[in-house]
N, C-alpha and C. Protein backbone atom coordinates (compact mmCIF):
# COMPACT_ATOMS: atom_id res chain seq x y z
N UNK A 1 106.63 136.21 64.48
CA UNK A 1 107.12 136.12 65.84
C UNK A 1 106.09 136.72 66.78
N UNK A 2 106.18 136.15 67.73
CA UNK A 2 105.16 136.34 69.05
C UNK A 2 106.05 137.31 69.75
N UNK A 3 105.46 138.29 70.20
CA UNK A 3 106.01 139.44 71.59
C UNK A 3 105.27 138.83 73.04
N UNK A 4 105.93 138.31 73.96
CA UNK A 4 105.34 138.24 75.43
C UNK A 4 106.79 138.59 76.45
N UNK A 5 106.05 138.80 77.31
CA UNK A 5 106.91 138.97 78.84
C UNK A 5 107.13 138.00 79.72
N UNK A 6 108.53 137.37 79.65
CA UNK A 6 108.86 136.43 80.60
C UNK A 6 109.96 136.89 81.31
N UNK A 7 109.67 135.91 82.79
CA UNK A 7 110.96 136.22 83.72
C UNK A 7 111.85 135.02 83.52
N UNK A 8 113.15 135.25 83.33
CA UNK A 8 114.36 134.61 83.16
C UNK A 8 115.51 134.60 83.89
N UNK A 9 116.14 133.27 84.49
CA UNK A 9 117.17 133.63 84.96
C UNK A 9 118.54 134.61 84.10
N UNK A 10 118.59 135.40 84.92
CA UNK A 10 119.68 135.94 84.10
C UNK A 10 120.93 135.83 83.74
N UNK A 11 121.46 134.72 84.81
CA UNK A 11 122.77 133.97 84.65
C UNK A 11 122.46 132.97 83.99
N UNK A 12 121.53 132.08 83.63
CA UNK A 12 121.37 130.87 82.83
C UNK A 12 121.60 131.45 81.56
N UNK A 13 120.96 132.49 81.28
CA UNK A 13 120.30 133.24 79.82
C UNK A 13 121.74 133.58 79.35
N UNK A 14 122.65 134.48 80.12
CA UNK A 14 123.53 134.88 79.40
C UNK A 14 124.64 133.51 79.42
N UNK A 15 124.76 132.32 79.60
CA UNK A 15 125.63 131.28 80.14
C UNK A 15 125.22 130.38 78.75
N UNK A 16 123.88 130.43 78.60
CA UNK A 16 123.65 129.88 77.34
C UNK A 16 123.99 130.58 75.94
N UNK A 17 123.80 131.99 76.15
CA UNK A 17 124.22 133.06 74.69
C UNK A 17 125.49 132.61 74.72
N UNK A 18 126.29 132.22 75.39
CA UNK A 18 127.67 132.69 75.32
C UNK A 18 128.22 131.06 75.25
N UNK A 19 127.55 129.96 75.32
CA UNK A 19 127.44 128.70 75.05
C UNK A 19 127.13 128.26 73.84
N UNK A 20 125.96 128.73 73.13
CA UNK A 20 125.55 129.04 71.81
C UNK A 20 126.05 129.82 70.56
N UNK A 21 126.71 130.91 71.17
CA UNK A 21 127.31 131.84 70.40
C UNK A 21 126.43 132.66 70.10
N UNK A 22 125.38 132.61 70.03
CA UNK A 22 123.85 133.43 69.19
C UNK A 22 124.53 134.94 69.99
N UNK A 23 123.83 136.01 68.73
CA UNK A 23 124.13 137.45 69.24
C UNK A 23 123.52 138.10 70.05
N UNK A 24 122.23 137.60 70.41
CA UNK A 24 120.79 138.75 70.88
C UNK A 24 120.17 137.01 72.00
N UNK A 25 119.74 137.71 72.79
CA UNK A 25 118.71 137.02 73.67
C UNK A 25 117.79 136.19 73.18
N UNK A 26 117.27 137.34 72.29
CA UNK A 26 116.07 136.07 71.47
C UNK A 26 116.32 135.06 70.03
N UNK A 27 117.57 135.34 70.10
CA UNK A 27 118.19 134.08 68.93
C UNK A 27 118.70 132.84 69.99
N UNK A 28 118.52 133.23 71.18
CA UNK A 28 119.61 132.43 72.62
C UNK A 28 118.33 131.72 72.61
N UNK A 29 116.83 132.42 72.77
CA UNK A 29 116.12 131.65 73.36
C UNK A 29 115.28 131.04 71.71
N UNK A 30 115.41 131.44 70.72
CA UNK A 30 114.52 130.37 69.80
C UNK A 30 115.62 129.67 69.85
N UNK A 31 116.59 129.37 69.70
CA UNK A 31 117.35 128.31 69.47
C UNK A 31 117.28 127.49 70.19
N UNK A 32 116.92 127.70 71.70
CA UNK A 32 117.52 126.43 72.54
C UNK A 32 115.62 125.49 72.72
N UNK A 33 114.77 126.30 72.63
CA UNK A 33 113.37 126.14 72.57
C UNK A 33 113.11 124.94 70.93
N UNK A 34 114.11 125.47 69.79
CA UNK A 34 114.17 124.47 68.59
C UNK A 34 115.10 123.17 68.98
N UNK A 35 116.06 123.57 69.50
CA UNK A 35 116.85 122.03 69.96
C UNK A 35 115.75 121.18 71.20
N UNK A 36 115.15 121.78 72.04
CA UNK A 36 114.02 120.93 73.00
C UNK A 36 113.31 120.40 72.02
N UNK A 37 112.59 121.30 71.27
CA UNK A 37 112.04 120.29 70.60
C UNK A 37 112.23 118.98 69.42
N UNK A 38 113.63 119.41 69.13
CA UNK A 38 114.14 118.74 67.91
C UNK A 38 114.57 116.85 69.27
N UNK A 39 115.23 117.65 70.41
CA UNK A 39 115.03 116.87 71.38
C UNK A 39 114.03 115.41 71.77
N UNK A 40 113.16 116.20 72.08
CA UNK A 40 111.95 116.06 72.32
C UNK A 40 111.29 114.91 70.92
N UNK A 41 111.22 115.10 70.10
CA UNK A 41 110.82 114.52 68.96
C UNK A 41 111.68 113.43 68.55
N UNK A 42 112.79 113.41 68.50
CA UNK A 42 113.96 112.71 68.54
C UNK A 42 113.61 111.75 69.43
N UNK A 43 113.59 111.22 70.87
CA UNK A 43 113.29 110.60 71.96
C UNK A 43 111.60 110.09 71.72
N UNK A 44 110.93 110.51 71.19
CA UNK A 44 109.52 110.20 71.12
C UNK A 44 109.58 108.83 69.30
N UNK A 45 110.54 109.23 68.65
CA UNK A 45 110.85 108.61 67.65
C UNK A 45 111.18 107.04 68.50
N UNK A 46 112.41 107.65 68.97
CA UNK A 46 113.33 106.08 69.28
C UNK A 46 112.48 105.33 70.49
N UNK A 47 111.66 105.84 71.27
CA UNK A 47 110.28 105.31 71.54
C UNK A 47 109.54 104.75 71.08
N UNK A 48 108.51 105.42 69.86
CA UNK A 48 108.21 104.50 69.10
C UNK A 48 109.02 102.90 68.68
N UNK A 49 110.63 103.08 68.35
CA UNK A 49 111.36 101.99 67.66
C UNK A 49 111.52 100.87 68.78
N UNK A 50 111.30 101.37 69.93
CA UNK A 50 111.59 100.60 70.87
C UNK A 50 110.62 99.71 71.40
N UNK A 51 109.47 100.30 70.85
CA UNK A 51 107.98 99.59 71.30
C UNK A 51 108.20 97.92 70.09
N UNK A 52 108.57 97.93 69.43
CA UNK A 52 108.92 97.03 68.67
C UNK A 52 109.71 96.02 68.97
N UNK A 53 109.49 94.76 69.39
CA UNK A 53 110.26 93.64 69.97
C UNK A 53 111.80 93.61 68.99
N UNK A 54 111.38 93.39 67.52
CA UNK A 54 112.90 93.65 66.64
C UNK A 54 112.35 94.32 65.40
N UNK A 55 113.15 95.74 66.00
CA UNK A 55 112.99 97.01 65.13
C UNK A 55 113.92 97.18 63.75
N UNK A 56 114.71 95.73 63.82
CA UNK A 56 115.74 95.73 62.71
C UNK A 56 115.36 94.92 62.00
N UNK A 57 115.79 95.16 60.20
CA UNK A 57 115.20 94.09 59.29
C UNK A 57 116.30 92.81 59.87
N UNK A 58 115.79 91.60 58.98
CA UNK A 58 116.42 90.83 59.27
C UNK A 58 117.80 90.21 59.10
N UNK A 59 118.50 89.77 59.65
CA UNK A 59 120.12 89.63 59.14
C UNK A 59 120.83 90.81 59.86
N UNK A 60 120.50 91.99 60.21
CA UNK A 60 121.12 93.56 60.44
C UNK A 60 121.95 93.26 61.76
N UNK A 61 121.12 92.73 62.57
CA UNK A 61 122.15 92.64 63.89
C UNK A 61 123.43 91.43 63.75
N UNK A 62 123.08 90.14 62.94
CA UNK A 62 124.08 89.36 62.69
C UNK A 62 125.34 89.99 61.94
N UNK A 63 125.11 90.78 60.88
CA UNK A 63 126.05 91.38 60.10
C UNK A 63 126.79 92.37 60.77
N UNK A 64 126.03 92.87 61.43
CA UNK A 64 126.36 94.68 61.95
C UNK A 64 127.13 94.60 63.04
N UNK A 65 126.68 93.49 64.57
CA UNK A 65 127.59 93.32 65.77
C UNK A 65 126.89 91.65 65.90
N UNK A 66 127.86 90.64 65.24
CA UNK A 66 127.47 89.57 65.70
C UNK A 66 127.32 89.18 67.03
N UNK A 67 128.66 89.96 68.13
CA UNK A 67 128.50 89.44 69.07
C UNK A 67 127.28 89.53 70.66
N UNK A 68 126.58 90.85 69.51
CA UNK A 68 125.37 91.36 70.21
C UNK A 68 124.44 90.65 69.78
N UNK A 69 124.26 89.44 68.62
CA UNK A 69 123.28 88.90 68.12
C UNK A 69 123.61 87.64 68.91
N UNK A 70 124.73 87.15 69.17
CA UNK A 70 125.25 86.21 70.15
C UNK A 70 124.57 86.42 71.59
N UNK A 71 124.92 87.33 72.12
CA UNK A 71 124.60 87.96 73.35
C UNK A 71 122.89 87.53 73.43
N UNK A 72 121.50 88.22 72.53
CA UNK A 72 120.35 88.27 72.29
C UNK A 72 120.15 86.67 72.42
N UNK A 73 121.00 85.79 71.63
CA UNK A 73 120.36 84.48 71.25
C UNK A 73 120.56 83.81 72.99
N UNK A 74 121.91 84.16 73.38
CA UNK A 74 121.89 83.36 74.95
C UNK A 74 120.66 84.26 75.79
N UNK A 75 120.70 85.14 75.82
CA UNK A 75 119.64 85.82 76.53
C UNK A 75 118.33 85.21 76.48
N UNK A 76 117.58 84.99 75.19
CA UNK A 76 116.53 84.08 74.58
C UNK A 76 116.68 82.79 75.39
N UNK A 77 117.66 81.85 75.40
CA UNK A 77 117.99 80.70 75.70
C UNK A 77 117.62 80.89 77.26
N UNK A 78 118.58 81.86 77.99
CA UNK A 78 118.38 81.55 79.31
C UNK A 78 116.45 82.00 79.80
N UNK A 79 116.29 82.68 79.23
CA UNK A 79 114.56 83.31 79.58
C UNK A 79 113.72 82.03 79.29
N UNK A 80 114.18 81.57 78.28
CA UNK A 80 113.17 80.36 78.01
C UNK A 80 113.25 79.27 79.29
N UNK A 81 114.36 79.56 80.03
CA UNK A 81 114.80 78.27 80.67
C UNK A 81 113.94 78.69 82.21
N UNK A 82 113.72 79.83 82.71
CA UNK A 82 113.12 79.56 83.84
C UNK A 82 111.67 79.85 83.43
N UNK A 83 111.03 78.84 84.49
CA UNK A 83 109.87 78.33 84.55
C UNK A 83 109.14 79.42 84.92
N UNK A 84 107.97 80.25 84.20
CA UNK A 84 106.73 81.51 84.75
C UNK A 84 106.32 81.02 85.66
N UNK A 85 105.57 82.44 86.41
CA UNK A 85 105.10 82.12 87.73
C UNK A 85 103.91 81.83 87.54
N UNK A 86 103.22 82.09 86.25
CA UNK A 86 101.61 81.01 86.13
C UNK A 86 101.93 79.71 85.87
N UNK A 87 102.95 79.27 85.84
CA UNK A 87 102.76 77.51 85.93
C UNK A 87 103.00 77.32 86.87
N UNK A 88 102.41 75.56 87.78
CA UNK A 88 102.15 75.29 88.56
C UNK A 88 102.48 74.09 88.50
C-alpha cells in the first residue's frame, strides 16, 4: 500500500462508507477506486464487442430473441432501400 495526502469531500466519503458498509476510510476508498476500475474495464470490453458489426456466433440472435432478429432483418431491408448520397 501507498501512503499519500488527499483532500476529500467529507460528506461524499462518509455517504459512501456508510453505502458500502466498509469499516475504515481506506477500505471506503480502495473499494470504490476497484469497482471504477472493474467499471471502467467492463465498458472498454463491451466496446471492443461493439466495434464488431455481428458480435454473435451464428443462429444466437434467431434462437435467443427472434423478434429482435426480425426487427435487424427489416432494419437491413429498409437501409438497403434508400438510395446513398454518392449516387447520382
Amino acid at each position: 500500500m501507498k501512503r499519500m495526502h488527499v483532500t476529500l469531500d467529507e460528506e461524499a466519503l462518509a455517504a459512501a462508507r456508510q453505502l458500502t458498509g466498509k469499516k475504515s476510510y481506506s477500505d471506503t476508498i480502495n473499494h470504490l477506486i476497484s469497482e471504477a476500475l472493474r467499471r471502467e474495464r467492463l465498458m472498454q470490453a463491451i466496446n471492443e464487442l461493439a466495434k464488431d458489426p455481428d458480435p454473435w456466433w451464428p443462429g444466437y440472435i434467431e434462437e435467443m430473441a427472434p423478434d429482435v432478429a426480425e426487427y435487424l432483418r427489416n432494419k437491413d431491408k429498409k437501409s438497403n432501400l434508400i438510395p446513398s448520397a454518392s449516387r447520382s
